[in-house]
Protein backbone atom coordinates (compact mmCIF):
# COMPACT_ATOMS: atom_id res chain seq x y z
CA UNK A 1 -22.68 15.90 -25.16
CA UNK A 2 -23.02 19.87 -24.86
CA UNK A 3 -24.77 19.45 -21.82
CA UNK A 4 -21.30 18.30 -20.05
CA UNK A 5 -20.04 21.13 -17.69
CA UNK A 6 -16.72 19.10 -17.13
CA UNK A 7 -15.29 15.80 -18.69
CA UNK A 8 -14.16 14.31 -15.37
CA UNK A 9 -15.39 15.57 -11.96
CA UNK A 10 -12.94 14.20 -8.78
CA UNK A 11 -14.41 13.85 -5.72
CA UNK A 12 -11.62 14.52 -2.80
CA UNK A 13 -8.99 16.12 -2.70
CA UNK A 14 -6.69 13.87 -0.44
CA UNK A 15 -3.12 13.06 -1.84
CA UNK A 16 -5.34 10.77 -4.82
CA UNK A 17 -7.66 12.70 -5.78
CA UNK A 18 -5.14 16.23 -6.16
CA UNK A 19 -2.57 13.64 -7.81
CA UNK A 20 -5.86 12.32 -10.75
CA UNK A 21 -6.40 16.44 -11.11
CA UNK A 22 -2.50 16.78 -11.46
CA UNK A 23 -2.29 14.07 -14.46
CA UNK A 24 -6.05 14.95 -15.97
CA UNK A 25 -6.14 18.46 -15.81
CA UNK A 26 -3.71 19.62 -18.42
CA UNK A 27 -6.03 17.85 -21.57
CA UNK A 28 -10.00 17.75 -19.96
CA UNK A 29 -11.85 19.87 -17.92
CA UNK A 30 -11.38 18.96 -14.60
CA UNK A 31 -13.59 20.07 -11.16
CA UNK A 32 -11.91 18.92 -7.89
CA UNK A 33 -14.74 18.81 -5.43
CA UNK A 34 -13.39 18.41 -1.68
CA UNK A 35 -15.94 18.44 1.52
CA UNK A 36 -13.52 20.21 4.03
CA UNK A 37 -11.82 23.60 3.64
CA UNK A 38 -8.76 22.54 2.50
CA UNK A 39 -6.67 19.60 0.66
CA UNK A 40 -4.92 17.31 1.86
CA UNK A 41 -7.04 14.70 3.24
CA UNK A 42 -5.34 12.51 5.99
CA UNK A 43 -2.43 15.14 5.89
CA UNK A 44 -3.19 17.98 8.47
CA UNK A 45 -0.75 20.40 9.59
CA UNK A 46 -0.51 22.26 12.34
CA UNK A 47 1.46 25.05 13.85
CA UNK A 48 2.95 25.01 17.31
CA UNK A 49 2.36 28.71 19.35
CA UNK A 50 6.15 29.34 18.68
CA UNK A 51 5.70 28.71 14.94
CA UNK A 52 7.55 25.10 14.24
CA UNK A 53 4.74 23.12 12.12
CA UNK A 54 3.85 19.22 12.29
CA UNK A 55 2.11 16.70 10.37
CA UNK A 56 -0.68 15.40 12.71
CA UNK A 57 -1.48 13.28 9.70
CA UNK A 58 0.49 11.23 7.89
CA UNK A 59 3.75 12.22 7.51
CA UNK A 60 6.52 9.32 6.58
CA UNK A 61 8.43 8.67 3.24
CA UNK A 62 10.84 5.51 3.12
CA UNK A 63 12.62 3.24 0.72
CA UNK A 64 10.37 1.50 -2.68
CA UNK A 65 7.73 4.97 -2.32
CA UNK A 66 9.29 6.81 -5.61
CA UNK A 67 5.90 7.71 -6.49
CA UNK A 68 6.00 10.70 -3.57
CA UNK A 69 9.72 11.23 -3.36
CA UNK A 70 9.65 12.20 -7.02
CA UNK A 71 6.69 14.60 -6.05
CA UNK A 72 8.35 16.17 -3.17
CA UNK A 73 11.39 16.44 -5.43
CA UNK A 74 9.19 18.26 -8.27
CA UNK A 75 7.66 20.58 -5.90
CA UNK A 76 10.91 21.99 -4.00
CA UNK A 77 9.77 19.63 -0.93
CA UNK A 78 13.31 18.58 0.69
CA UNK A 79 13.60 15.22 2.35
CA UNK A 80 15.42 14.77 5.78
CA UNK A 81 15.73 11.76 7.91
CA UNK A 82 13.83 11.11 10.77
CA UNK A 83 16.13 10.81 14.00
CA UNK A 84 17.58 7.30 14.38
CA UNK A 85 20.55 7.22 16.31
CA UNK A 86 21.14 5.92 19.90
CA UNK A 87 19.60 3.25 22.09
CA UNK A 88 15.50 2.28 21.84
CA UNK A 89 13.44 1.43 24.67
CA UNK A 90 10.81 -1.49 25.30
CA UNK A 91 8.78 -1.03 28.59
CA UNK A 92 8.20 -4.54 30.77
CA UNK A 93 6.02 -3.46 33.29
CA UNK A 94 8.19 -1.09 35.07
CA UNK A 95 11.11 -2.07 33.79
CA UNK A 96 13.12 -0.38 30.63
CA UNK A 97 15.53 -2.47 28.36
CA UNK A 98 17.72 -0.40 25.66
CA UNK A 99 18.24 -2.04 22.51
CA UNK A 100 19.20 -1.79 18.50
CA UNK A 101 17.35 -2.58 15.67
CA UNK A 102 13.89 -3.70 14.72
CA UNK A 103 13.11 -6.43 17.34
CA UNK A 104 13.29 -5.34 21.11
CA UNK A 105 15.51 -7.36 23.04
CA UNK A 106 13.22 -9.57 25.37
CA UNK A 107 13.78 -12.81 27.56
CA UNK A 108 15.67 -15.12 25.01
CA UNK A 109 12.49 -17.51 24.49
CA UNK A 110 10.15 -14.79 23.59
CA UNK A 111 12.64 -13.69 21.51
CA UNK A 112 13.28 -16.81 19.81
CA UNK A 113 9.40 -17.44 19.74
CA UNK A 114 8.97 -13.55 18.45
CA UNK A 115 11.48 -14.24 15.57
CA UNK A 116 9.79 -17.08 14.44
CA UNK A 117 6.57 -15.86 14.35
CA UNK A 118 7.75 -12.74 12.18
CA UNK A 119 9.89 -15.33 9.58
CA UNK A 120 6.24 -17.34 9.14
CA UNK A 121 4.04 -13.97 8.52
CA UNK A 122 7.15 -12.87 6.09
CA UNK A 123 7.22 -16.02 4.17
CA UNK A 124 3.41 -16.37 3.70
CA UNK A 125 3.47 -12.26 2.83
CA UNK A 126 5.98 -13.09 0.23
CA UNK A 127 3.40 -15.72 -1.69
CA UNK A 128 0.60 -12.85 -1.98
CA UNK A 129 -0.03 -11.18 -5.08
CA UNK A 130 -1.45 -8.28 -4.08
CA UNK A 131 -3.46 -7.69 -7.33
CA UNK A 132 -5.42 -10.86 -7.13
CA UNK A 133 -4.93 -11.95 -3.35
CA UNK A 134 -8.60 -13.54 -3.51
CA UNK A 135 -6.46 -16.03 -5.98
CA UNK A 136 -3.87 -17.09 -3.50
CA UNK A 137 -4.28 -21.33 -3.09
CA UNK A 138 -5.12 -20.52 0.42
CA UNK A 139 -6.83 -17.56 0.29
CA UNK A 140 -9.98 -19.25 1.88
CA UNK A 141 -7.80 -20.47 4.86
CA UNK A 142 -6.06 -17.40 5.11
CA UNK A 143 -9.41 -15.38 5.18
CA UNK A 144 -11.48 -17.29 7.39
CA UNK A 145 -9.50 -16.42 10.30
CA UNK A 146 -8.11 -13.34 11.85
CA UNK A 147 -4.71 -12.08 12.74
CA UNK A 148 -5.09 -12.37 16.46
CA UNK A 149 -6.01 -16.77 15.91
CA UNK A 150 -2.90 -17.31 13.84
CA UNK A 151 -1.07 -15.25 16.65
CA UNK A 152 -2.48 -17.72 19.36
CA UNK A 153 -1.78 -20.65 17.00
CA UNK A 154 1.53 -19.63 16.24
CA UNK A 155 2.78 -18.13 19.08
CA UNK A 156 4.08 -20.09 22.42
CA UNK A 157 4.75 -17.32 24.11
CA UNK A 158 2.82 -14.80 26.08
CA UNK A 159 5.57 -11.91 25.52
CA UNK A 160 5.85 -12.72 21.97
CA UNK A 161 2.05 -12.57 21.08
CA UNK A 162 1.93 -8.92 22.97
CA UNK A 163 5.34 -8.00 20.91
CA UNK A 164 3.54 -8.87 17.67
CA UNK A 165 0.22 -7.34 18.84
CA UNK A 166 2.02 -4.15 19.19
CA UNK A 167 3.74 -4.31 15.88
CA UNK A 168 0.04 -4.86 14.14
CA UNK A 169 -1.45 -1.89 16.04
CA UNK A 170 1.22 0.31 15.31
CA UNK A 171 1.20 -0.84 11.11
CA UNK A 172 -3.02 -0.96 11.38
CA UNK A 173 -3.85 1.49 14.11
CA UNK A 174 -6.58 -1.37 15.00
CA UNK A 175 -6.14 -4.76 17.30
CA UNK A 176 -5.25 -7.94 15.47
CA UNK A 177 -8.63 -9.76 16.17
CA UNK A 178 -10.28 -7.12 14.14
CA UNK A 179 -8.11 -8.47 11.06
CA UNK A 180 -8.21 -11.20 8.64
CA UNK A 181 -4.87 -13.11 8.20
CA UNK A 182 -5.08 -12.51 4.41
CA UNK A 183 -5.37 -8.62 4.62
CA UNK A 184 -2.82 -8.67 6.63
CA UNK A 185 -0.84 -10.47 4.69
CA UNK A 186 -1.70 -8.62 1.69
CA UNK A 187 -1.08 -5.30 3.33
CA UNK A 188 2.39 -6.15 4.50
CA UNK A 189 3.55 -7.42 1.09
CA UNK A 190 2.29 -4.30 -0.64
CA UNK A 191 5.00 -2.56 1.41
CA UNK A 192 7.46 -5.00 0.82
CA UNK A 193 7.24 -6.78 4.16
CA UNK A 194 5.75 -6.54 7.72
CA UNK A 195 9.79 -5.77 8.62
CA UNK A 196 9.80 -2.40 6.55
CA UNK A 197 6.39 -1.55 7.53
CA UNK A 198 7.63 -1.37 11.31
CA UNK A 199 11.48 0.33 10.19
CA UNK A 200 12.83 3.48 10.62
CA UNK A 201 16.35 3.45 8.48
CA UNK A 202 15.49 1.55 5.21
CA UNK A 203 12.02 1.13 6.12
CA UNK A 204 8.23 3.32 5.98
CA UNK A 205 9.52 5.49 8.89
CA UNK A 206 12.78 6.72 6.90
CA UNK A 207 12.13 9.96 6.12
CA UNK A 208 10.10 13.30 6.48
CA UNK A 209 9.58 16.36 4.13
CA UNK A 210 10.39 20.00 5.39
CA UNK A 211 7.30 21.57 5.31
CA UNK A 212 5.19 18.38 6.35
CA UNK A 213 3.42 16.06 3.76
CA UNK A 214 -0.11 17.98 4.41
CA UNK A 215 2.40 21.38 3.11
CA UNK A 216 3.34 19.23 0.38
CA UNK A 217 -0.74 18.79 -0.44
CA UNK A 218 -0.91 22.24 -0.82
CA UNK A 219 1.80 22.78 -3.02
CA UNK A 220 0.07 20.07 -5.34
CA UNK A 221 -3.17 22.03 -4.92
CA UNK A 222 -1.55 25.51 -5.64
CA UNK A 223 -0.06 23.54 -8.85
CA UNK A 224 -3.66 22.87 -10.33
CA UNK A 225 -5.16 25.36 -12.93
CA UNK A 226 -7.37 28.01 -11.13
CA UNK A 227 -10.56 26.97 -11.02
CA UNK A 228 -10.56 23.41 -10.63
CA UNK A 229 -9.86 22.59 -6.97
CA UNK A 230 -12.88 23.67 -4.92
CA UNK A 231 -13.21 23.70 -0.97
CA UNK A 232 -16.23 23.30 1.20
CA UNK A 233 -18.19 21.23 -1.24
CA UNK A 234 -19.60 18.44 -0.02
CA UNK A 235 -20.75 15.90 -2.38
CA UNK A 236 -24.80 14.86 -1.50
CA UNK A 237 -25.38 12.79 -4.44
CA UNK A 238 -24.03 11.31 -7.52
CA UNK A 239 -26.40 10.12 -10.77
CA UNK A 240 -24.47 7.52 -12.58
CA UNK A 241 -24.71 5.85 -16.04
CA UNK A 242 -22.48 4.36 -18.54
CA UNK A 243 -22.89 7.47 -20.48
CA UNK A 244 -22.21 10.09 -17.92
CA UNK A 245 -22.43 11.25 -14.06
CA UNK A 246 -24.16 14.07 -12.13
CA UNK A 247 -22.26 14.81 -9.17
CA UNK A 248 -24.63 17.47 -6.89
CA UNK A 249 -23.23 19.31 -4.08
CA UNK A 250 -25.35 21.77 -1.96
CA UNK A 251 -23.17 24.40 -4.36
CA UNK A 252 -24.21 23.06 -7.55
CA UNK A 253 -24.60 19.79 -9.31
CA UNK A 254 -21.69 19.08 -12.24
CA UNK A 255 -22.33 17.43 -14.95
CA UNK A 256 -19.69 15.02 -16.68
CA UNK A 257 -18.48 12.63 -18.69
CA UNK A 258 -16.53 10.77 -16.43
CA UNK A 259 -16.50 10.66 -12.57
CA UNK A 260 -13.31 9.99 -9.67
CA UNK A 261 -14.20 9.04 -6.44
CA UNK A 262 -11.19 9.36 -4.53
CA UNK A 263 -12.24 9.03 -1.11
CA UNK A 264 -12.42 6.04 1.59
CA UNK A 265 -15.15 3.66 1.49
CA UNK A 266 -16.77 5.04 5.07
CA UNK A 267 -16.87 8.19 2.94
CA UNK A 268 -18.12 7.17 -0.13
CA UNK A 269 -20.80 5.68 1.35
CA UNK A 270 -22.38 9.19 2.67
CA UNK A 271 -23.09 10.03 -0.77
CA UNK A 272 -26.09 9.15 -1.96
CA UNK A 273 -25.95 6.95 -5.26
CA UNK A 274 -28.97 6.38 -8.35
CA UNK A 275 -29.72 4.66 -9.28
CA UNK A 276 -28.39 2.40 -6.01
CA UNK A 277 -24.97 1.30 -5.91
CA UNK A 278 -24.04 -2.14 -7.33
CA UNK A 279 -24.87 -4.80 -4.42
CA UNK A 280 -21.59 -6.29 -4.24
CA UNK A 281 -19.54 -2.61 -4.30
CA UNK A 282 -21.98 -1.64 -1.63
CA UNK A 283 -21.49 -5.03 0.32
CA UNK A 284 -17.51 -4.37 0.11
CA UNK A 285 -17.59 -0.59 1.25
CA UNK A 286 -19.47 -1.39 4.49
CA UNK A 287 -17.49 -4.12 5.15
CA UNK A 288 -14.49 -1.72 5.24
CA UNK A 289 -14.26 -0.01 8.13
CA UNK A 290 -11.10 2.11 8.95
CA UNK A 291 -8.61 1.74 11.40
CA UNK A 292 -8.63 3.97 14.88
CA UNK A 293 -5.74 6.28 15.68
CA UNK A 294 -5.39 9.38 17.55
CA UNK A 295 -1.78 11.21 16.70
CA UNK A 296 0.19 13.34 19.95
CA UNK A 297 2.96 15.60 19.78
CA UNK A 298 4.50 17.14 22.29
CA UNK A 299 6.81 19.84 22.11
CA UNK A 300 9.86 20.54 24.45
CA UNK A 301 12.68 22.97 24.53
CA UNK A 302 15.08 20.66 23.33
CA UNK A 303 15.40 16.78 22.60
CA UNK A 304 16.49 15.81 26.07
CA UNK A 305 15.76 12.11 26.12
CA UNK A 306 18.94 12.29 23.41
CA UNK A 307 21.67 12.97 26.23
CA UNK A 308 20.66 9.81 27.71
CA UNK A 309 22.05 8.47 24.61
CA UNK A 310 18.47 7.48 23.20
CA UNK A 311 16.93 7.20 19.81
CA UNK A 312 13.46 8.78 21.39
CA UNK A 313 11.49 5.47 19.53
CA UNK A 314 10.15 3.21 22.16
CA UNK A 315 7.34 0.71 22.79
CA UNK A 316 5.82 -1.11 25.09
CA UNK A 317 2.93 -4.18 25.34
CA UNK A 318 0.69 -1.97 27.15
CA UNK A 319 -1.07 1.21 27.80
CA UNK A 320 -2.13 4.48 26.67
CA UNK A 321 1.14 5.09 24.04
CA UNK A 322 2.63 1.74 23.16
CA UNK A 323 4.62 3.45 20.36
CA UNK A 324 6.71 6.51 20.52
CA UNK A 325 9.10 8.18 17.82
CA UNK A 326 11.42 11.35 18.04
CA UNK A 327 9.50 13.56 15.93
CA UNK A 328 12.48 16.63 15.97
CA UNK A 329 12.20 18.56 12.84
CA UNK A 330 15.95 18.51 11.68
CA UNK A 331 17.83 21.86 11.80
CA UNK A 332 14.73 23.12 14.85
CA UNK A 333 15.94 23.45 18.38
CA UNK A 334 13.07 22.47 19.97
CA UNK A 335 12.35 18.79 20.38
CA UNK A 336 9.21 16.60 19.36
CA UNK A 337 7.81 13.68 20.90
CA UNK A 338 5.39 11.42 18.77
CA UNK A 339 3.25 8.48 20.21
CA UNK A 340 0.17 6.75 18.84
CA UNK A 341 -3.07 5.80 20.75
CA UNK A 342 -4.60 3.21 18.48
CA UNK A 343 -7.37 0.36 17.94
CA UNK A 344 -9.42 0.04 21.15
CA UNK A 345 -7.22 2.99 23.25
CA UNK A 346 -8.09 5.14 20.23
CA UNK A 347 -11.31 4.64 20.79
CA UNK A 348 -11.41 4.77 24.72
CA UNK A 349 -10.03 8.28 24.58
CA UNK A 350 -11.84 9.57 21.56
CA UNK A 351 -14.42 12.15 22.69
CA UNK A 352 -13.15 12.04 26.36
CA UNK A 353 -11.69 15.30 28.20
CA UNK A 354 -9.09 16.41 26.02
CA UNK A 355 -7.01 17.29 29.03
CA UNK A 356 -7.31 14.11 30.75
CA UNK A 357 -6.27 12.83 27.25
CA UNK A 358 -3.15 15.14 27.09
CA UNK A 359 -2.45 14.33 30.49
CA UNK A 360 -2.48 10.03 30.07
CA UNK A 361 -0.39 10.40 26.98
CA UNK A 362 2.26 12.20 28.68
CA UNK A 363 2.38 10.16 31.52
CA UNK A 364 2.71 7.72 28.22
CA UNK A 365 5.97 9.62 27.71
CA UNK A 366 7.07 10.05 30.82
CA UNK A 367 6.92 6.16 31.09
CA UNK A 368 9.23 6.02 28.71
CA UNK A 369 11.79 8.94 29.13
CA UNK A 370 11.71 9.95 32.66
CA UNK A 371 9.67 13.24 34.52
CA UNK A 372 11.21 15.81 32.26
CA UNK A 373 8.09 14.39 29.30
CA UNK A 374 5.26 15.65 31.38
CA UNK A 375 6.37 19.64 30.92
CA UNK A 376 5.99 19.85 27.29
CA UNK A 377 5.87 23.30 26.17
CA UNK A 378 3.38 23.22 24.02
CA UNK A 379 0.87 19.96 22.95
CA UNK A 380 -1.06 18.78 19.72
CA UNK A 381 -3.21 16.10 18.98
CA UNK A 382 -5.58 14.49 15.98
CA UNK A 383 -8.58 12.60 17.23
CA UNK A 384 -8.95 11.14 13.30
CA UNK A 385 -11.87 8.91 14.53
CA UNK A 386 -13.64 12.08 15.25
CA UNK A 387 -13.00 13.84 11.84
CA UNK A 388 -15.98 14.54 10.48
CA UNK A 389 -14.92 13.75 6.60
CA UNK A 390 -12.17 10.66 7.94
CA UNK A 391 -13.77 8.97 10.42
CA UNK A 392 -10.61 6.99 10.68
CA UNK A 393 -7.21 5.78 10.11
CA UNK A 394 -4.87 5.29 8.39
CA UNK A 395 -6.51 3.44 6.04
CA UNK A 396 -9.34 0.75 5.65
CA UNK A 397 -9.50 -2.66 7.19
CA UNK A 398 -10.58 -5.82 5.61
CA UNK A 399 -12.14 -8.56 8.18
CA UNK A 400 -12.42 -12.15 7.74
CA UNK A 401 -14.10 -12.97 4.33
CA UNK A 402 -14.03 -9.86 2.72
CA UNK A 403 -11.02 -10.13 0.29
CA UNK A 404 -11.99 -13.49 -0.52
CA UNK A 405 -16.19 -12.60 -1.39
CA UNK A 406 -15.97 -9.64 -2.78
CA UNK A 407 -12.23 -8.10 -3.05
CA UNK A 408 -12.39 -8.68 -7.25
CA UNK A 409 -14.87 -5.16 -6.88
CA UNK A 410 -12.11 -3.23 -5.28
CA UNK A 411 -10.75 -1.23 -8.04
CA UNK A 412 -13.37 -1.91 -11.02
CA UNK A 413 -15.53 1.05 -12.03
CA UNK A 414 -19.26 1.04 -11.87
CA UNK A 415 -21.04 3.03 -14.80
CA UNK A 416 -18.83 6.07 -15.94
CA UNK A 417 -17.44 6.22 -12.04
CA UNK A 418 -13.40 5.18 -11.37
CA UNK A 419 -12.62 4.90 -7.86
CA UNK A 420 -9.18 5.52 -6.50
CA UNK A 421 -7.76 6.43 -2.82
CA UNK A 422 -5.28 4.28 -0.93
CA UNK A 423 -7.74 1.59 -0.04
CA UNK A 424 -7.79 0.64 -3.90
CA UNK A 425 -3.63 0.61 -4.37
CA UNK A 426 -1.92 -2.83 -5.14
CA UNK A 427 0.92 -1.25 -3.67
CA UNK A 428 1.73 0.34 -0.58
CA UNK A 429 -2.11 0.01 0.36
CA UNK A 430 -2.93 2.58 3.24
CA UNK A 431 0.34 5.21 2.55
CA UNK A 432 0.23 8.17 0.51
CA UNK A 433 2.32 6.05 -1.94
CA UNK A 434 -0.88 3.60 -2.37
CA UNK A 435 -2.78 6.79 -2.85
CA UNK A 436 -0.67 8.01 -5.40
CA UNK A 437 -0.41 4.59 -7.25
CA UNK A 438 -4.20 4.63 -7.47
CA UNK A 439 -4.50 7.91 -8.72
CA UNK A 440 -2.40 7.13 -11.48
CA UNK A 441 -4.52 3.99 -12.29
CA UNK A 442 -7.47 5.66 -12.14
CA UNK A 443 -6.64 8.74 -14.46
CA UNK A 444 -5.46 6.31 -16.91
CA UNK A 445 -9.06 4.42 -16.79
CA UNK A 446 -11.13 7.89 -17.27
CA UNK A 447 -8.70 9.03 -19.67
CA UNK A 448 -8.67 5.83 -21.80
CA UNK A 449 -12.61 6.30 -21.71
CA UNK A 450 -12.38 9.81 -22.83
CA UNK A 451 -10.50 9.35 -25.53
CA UNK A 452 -12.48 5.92 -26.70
């Protein structure tokens, strides 16, 4: 075994892979290997030309994710809520209707009809386990079709199927059709429920960090012993056994005992594998392809849209933004606009004019809070489709058949090679809490290994 350079290597350095270094690298020799310049993964930051920063990644915390508060806790990273007081808005058309709570007020049938759709996904969500969700008694039902056909089989209404359309874009950054029922079953109940996926107080959207969950990244990098994170490293090829990996990079190749791939499956599969991967891990990866979301900020000189009395989080059925949050870092004067273009928008705009893009997304705005949205002071957006290591997000998707043919090779290793990343968490699949979770079961599989 003197020929090991390292006893595990970790490929990516996203919030799973720097969380496996974290638990691994205070008893083995660990090499973090990450393909962009910095960590962080689907956490980017960036900073405004006044100096106020912003996630343009990922960037909630929320009720039932103690895996990351306790991190942000251990690193100094203070929590703050994100704003949530005063009236929301759902856009009709061209009409605007104010309301509280989760569910927008509509026209009391598609209301009625909107509730009752949400009770029947929340009751079958509640039957899933999310370990073994191939297992389920009607996992082959469930599977076989996608979100968008138990929409039109559920739904009466034409209002309530959009309502719920939105809701799934905004949770999957992708349209329902491209769906199966089961993922989306399974995803919702690994956050609980579909409700606390789409809340802001007591649900996903609850809370930010000061400093931005891609600052927290770095503070987790800057925590690892020097010498084991490494930047601009591309990973070309891995040579896998039972015995051992070789993980080459145009850099170097590492040799090791064990091997971490803790990276989405679009990703994994640019690395060349030998001998070939296993047909049914290969099957699964390309049959996961990720969601499509392009983030906007805008930046004002204060959070007007709150002397109207509003909460700043609207949506709408249709459009370029059908989903809009008040992004205001707490204790900054200037104020933040949020919206999402996702699924088949995302992919309209991606690689278009960026100012034409700028320009339909704060017409987006302006849609929602009046004339005053279109003179932002400054503007940011994330193309994530376009990133040349993402290609995506915010996580993986799972079409009909996929959990139910080959969702048992999810998590298992192949050879000496553990996988991890958010698209291999039980819980919380997709957040940086499902990223987290797998990290931890992943360390404890290479460690277990290691010490056997």
């Amino acid at each position: 075994m003197a020929d090991f350079t390292h006893d595990v290597v970790i490929v990516g350095a996203g919030y799973s892979g720097l969380r496996a270094a974290q638990l691994l690298a205070g008893d083995f020799r660990v090499r973090l290997v990450e393909a962009r310049a910095r960590p962080g993964g689907r956490a980017l930051l960036h900073r405004f030309g006044n100096g106020d920063e912003v996630d343009l990644g990922g960037q909630w915390a929320g009720p039932g994710q103690d895996r990351l508060y306790a991190l942000a806790a251990a690193h100094g990273a203070a929590v703050y809520p994100l704003w949530d007081e005063g009236d929301r808005l759902v856009a009709d058309g061209d009409r605007l209707r104010r309301y509280r709570g989760t569910i927008p007020k509509l026209p009391l049938p598609v209301l009625l009809d909107l509730h009752g759709m949400m009770s029947a996904f929340e009751g079958m969500a509640k039957t899933i386990d999310t370990l073994r969700p191939w297992a389920h008694p009607k996992a082959q039902e469930w599977d076989h079709i996608t979100v968008a056909e138990w929409m039109a089989r559920k739904g009466r209404t034409r209002g309530a199927r959009a309502m719920f359309a939105v809701g799934i874009g905004a949770v999957f950054a992708a349209e329902a059709h491209e769906i199966s029922l089961l993922h989306g079953l399974f995803y919702a109940r690994s956050g609980g429920s579909l409700d606390r996926l789409l809340s802001v107080s007591g649900g996903a959207q609850q809370d930010r960090l000061h400093g931005g969950i891609a600052g927290l990244a770095q503070k987790m990098a800057a925590s690892l012993p020097e010498g084991v994170p490494g930047y601009d490293e591309p990973v070309s090829r891995i040579e896998w056994s039972d015995d051992g990996v070789t993980v080459k990079t145009a850099k170097t190749a590492y040799r090791a005992r064990r091997a971490i791939l803790a990276l989405p499956p679009g990703q994994a599969l640019r690395i060349a594998f030998s001998p070939a991967l296993p047909g049914p891990r290969d099957a699964l990866w390309r049959r996961m392809p990720a969601g499509a979301c392009i983030k906007c900020v805008a930046q004002y000189q204060r959070p007007f849209w709150r002397d109207q009395g509003l909460a700043g989080q609207a949506v709408a059925g249709d459009g370029v933004v059908r989903v809009a949050f008040d992004n205001t870092e707490a204790g900054k004067d200037t104020g933040l606009l949020l919206g999402f273009v996702e699924g088949d928008q995302a992919r309209y705009w991606s690689g278009r004019d960026p100012e034409k893009r700028k320009q339909a997304v704060l017409a987006g705005f302006a849609r929602f809070f009046g004339p005053q949205a279109l003179e932002p002071m400054d503007y940011a957006d994330q193309d994530w489709t376009a990133e040349e290591f993402t290609r995506g997000c915010y996580a993986a998707l799972m079409g009909p058949g996929v959990w139910t043919s080959l969702g048992q090779h999810l998590r298992a290793p192949f050879g000496a090679v553990h996988v991890a990343g958010t698209e291999t968490a039980s819980e919380w699949y997709g957040y940086f809490e499902g990223a987290l979770q797998a990290a931890e079961r992943a360390a404890d599989e290479a460690r277990a290994a290691l010490k056997g």
